[in-house]
C-alpha atoms as a PDB file:
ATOM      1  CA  UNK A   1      -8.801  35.895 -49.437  1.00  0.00           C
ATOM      2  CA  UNK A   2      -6.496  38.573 -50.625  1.00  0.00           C
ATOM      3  CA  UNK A   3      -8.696  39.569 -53.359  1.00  0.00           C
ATOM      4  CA  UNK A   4     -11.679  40.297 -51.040  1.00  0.00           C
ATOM      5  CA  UNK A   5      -9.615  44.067 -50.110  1.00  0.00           C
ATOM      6  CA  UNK A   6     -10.721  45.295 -53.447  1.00  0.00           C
ATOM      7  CA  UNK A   7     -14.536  45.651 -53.134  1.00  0.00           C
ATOM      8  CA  UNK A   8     -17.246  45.300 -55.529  1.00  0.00           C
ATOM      9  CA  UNK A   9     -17.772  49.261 -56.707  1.00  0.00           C
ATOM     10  CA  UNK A  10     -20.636  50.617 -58.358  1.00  0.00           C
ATOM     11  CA  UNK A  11     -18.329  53.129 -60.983  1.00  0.00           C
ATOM     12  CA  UNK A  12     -18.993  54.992 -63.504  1.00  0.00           C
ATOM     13  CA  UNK A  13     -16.930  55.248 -66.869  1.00  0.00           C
ATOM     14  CA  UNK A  14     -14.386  57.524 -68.145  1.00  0.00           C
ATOM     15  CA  UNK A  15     -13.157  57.126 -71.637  1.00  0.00           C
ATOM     16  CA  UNK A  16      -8.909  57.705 -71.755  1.00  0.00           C
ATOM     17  CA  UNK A  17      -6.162  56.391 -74.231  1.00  0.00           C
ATOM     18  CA  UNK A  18      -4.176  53.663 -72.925  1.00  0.00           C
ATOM     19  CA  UNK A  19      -0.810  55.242 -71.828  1.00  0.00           C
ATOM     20  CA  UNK A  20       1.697  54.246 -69.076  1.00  0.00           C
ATOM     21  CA  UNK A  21       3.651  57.756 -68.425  1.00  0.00           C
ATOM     22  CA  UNK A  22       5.671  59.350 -66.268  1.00  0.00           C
ATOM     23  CA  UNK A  23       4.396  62.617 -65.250  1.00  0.00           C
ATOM     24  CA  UNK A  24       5.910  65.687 -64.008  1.00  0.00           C
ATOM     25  CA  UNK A  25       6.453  65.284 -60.431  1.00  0.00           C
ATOM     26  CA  UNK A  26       7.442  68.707 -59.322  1.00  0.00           C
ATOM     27  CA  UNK A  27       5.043  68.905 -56.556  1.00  0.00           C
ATOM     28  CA  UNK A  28       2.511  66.976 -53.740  1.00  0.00           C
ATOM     29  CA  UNK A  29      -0.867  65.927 -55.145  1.00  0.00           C
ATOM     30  CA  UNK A  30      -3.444  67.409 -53.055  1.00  0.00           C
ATOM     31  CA  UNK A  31      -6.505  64.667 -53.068  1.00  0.00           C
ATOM     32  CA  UNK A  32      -8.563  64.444 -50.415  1.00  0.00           C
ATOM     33  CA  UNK A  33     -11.408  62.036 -50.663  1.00  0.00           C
ATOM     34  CA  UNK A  34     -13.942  60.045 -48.186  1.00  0.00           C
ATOM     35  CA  UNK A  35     -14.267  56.220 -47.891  1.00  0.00           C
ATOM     36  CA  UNK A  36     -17.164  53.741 -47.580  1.00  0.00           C
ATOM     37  CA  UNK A  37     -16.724  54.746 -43.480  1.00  0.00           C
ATOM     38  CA  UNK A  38     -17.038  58.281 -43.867  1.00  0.00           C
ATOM     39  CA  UNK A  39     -13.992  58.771 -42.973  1.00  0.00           C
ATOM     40  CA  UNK A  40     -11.519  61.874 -45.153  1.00  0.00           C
ATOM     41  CA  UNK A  41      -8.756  59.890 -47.096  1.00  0.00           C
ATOM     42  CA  UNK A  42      -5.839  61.861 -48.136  1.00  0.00           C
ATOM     43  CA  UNK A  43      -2.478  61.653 -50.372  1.00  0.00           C
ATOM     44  CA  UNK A  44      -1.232  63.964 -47.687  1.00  0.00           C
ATOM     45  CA  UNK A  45      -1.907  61.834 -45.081  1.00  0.00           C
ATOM     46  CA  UNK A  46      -0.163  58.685 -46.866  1.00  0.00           C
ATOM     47  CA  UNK A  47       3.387  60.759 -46.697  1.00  0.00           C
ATOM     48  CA  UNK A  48       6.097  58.652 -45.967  1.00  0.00           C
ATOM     49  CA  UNK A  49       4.366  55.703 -48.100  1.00  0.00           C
ATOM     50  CA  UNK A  50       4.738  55.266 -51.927  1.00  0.00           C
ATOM     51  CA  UNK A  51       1.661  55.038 -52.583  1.00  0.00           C
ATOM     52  CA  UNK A  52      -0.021  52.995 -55.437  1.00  0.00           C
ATOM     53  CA  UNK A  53      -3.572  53.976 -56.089  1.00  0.00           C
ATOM     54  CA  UNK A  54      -5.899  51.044 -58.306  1.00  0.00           C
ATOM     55  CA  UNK A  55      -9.137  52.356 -60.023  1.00  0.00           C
ATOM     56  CA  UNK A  56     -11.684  51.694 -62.560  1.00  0.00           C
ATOM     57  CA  UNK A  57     -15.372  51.644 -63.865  1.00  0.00           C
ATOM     58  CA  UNK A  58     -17.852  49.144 -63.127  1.00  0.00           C
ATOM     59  CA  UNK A  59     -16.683  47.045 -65.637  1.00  0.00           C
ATOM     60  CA  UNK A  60     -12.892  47.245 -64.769  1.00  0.00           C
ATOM     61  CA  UNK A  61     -13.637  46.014 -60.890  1.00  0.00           C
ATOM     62  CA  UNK A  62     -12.759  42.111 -61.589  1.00  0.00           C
ATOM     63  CA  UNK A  63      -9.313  43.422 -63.221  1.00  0.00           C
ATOM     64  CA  UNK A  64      -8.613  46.468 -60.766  1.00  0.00           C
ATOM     65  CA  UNK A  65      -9.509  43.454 -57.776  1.00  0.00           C
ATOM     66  CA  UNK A  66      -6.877  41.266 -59.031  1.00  0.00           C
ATOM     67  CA  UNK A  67      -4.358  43.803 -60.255  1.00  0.00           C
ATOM     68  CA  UNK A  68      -4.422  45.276 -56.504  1.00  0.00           C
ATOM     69  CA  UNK A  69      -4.073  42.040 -54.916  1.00  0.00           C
ATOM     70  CA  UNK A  70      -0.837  41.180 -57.117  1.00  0.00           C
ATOM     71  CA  UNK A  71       0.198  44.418 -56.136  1.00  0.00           C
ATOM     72  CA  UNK A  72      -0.400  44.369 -52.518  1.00  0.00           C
ATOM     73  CA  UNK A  73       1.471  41.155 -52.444  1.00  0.00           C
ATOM     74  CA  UNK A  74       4.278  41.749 -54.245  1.00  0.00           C
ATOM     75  CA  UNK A  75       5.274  43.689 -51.895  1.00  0.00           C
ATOM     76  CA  UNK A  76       3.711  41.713 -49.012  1.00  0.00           C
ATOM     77  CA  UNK A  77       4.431  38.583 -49.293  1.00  0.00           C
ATOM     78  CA  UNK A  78       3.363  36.800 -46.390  1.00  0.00           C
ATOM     79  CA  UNK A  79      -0.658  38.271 -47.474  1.00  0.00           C
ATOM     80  CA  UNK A  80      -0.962  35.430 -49.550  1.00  0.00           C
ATOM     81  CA  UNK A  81      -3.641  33.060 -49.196  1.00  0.00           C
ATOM     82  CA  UNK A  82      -4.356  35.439 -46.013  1.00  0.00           C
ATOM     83  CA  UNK A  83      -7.717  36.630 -45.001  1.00  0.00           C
ATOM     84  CA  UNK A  84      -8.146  40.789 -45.890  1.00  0.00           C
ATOM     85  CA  UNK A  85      -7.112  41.502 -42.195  1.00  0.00           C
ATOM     86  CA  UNK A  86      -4.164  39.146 -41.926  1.00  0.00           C
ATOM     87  CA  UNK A  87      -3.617  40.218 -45.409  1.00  0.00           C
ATOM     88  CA  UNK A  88      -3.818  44.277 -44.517  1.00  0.00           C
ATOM     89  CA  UNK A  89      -1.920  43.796 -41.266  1.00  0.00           C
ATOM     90  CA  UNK A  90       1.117  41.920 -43.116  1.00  0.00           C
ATOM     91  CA  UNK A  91       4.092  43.443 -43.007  1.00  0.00           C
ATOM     92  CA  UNK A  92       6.034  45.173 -45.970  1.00  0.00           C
ATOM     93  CA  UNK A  93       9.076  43.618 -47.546  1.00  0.00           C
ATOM     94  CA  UNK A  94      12.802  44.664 -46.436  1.00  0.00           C
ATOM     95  CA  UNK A  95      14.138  46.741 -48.783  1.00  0.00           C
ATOM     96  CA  UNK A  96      17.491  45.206 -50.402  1.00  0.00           C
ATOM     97  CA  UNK A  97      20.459  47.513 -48.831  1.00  0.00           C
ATOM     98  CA  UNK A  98      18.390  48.846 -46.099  1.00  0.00           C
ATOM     99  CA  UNK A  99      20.853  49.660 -42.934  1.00  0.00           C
ATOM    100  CA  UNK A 100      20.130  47.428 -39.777  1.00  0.00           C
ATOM    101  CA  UNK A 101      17.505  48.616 -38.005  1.00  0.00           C
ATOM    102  CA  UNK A 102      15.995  51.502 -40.262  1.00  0.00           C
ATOM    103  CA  UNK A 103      12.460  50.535 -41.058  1.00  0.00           C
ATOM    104  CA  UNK A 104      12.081  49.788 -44.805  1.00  0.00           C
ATOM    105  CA  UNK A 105       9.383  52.410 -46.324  1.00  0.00           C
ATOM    106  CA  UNK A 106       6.243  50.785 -46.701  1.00  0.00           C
ATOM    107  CA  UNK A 107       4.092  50.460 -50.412  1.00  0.00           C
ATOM    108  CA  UNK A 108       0.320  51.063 -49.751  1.00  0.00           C
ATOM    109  CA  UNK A 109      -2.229  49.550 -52.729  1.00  0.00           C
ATOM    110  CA  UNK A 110      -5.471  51.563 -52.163  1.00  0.00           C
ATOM    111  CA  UNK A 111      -8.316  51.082 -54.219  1.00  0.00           C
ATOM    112  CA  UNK A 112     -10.412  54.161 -55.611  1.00  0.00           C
ATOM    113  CA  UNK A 113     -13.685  53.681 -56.743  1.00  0.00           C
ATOM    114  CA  UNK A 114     -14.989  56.387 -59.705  1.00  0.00           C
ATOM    115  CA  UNK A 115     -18.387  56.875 -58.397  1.00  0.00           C
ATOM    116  CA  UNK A 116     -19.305  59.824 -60.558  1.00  0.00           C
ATOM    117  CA  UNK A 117     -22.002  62.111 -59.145  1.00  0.00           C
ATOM    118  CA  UNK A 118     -25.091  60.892 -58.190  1.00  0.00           C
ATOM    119  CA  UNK A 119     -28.072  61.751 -54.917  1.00  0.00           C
ATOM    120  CA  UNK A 120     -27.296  61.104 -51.345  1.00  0.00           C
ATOM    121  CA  UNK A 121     -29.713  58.655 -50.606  1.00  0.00           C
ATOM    122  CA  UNK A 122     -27.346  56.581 -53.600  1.00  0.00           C
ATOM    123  CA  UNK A 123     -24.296  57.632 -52.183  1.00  0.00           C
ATOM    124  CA  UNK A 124     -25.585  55.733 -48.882  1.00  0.00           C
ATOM    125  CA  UNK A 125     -26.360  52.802 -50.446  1.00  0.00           C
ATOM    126  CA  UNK A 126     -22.870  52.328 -52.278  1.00  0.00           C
ATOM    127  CA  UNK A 127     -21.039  52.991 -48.836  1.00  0.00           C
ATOM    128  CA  UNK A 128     -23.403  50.038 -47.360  1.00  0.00           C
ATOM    129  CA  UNK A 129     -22.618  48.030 -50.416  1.00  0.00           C
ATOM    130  CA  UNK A 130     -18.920  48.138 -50.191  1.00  0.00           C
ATOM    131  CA  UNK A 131     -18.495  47.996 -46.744  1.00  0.00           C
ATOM    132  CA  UNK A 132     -20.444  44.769 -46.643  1.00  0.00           C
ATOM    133  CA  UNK A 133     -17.479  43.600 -49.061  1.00  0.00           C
ATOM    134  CA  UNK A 134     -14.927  45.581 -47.403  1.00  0.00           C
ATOM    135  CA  UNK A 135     -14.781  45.396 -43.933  1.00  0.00           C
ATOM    136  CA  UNK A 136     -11.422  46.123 -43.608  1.00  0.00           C
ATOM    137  CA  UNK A 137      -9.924  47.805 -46.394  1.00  0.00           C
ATOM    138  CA  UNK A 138     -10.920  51.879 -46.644  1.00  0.00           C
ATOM    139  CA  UNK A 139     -12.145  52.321 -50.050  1.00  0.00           C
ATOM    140  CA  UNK A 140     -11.984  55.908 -51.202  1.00  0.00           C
ATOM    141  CA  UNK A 141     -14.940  57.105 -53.093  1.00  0.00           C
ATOM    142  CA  UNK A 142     -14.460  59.624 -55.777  1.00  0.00           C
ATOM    143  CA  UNK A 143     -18.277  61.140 -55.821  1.00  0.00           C
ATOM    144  CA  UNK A 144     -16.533  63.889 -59.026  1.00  0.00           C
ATOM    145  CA  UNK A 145     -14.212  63.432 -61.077  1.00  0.00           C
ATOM    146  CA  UNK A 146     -11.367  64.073 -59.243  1.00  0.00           C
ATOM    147  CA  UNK A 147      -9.380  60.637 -60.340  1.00  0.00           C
ATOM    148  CA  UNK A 148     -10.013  60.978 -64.179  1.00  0.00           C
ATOM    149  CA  UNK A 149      -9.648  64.977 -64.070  1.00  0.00           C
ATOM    150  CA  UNK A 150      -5.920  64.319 -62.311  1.00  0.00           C
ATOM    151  CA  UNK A 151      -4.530  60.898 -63.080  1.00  0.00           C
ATOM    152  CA  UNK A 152      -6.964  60.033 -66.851  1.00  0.00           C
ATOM    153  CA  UNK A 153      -9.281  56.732 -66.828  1.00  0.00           C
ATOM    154  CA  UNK A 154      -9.594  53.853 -69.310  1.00  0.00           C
ATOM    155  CA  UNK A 155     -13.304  52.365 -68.672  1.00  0.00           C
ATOM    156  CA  UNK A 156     -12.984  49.033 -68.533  1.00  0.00           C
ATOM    157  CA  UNK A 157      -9.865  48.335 -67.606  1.00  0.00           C
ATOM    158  CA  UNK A 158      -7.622  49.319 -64.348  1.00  0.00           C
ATOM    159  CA  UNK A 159      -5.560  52.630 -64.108  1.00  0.00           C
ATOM    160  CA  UNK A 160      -3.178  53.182 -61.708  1.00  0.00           C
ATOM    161  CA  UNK A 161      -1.229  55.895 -60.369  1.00  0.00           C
ATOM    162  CA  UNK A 162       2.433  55.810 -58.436  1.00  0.00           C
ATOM    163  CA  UNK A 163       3.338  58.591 -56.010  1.00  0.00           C
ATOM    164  CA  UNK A 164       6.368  58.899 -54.010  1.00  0.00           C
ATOM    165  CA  UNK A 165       6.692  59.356 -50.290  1.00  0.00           C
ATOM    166  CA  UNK A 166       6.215  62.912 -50.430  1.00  0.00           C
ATOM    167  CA  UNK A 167       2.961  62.336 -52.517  1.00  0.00           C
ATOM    168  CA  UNK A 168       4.127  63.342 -56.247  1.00  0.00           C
ATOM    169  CA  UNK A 169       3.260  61.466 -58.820  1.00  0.00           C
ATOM    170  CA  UNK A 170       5.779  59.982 -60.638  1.00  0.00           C
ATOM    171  CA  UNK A 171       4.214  57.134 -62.906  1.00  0.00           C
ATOM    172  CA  UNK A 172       0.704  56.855 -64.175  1.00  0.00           C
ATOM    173  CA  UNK A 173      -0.592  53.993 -66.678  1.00  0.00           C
ATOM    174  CA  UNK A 174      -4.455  54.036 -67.919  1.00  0.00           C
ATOM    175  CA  UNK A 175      -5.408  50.794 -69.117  1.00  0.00           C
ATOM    176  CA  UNK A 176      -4.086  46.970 -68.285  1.00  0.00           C
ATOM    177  CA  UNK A 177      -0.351  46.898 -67.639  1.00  0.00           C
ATOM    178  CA  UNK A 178       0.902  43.991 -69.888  1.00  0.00           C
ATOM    179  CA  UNK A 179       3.695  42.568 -68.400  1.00  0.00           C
ATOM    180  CA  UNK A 180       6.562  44.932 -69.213  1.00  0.00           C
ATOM    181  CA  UNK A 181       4.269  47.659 -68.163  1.00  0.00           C
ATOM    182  CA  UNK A 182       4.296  45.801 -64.917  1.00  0.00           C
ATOM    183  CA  UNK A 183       7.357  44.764 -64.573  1.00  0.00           C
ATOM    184  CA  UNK A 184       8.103  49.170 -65.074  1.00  0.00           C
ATOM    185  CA  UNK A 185       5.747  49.614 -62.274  1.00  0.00           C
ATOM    186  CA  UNK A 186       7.086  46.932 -59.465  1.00  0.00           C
ATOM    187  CA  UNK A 187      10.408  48.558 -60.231  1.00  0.00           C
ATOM    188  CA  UNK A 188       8.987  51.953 -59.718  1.00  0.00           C
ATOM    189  CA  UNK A 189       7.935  51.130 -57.153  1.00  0.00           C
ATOM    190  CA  UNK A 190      10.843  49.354 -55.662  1.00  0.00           C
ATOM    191  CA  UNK A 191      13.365  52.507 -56.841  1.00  0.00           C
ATOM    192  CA  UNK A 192      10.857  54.719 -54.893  1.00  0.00           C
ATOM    193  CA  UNK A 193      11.047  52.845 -51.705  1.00  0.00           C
ATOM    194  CA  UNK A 194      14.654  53.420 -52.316  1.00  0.00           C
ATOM    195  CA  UNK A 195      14.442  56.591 -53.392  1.00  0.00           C
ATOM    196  CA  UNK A 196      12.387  57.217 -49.620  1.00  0.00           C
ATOM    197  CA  UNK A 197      14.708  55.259 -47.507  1.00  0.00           C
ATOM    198  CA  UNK A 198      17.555  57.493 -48.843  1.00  0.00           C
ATOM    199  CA  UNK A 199      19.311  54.641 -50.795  1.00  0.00           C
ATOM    200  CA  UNK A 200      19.153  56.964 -54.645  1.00  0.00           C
END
């Protein structure tokens, strides 16, 4: 199922205050991080995307899964009830007041697990772990504290951060979004896409 993209991660916790705000987005984020494939993950690379990144500690994982997944389909809809590559492969919503035939700008949900820093050997074992769970979902791995450093980190709960197409950050919220804190981010969200396509 659609909750199956969000893998099991072995975290470790941050301590943050519970804030949704929106940051100064006067310039790109530079992150660059690897996944459970060893592959380099990067905000750069995402350009062109809004881009909604999902994270937490070990005990936030069950939340962060199903916050993703209601993410991921909100703006997906046919990924419903999907399996996590019919569910990755669906396509992204049309944008209300798109022109006919521009492509609407797509949302990608990508989950970060907060590793912290730990041995090699350990680092080999949580890429086996999570790519056992995540076949087809890339899973960037913070081995630092690159996500808590830049974006803050409520253990326990999920965090997210919002960047627009060009990779600036423009709404970050540390700690379970009740449902106006939601509600700000699908809309966010949805003005972004907007903002991307040209339409604001």
């Amino acid at each position: 199922m659609i909750r199956n993209l969000f893998a099991a991660w072995i975290l470790v916790a941050t301590v943050s205050a519970v804030s949704a705000q929106k940051p100064d987005a006067s310039k790109p984020v530079e992150l660059k991080l690897e996944d459970q494939f060893e592959q380099t993950q990067s905000i750069a690379a995402q350009r062109g995307k809004v881009l909604i990144l999902v994270y937490s500690d070990q005990k936030g994982v069950e939340a962060c899964r199903d916050l993703g997944a209601k993410l991921h389909v909100a703006f997906h809809p046919t990924a419903a009830g999907q399996t996590p590559a019919k569910a990755q492969a669906a396509p992204v919503a049309t944008l209300v007041g798109i022109p006919a035939g521009k492509t609407s700008p797509e949302v990608a949900v990508v989950p970060v697990a907060c590793v912290g820093k730990v041995p090699g050997p350990i680092k080999a074992i949580i890429r086996t772990s999570i790519k056992k769970d995540a076949a087809d979902t890339p899973v960037w791995l913070d081995f630092g504290t690159e996500m808590a450093d830049r974006f803050g980190l409520r253990a326990s709960e999920p965090n997210i951060a919002i960047l627009d197409a060009q990779g600036r950050l423009r709404l970050k919220v540390n700690g379970t979004p009740d449902k106006s804190t939601l509600d700000k981010m699908l809309q966010v969200t949805q003005n972004l896409r907007a903002e991307a396509a040209g339409l604001r």
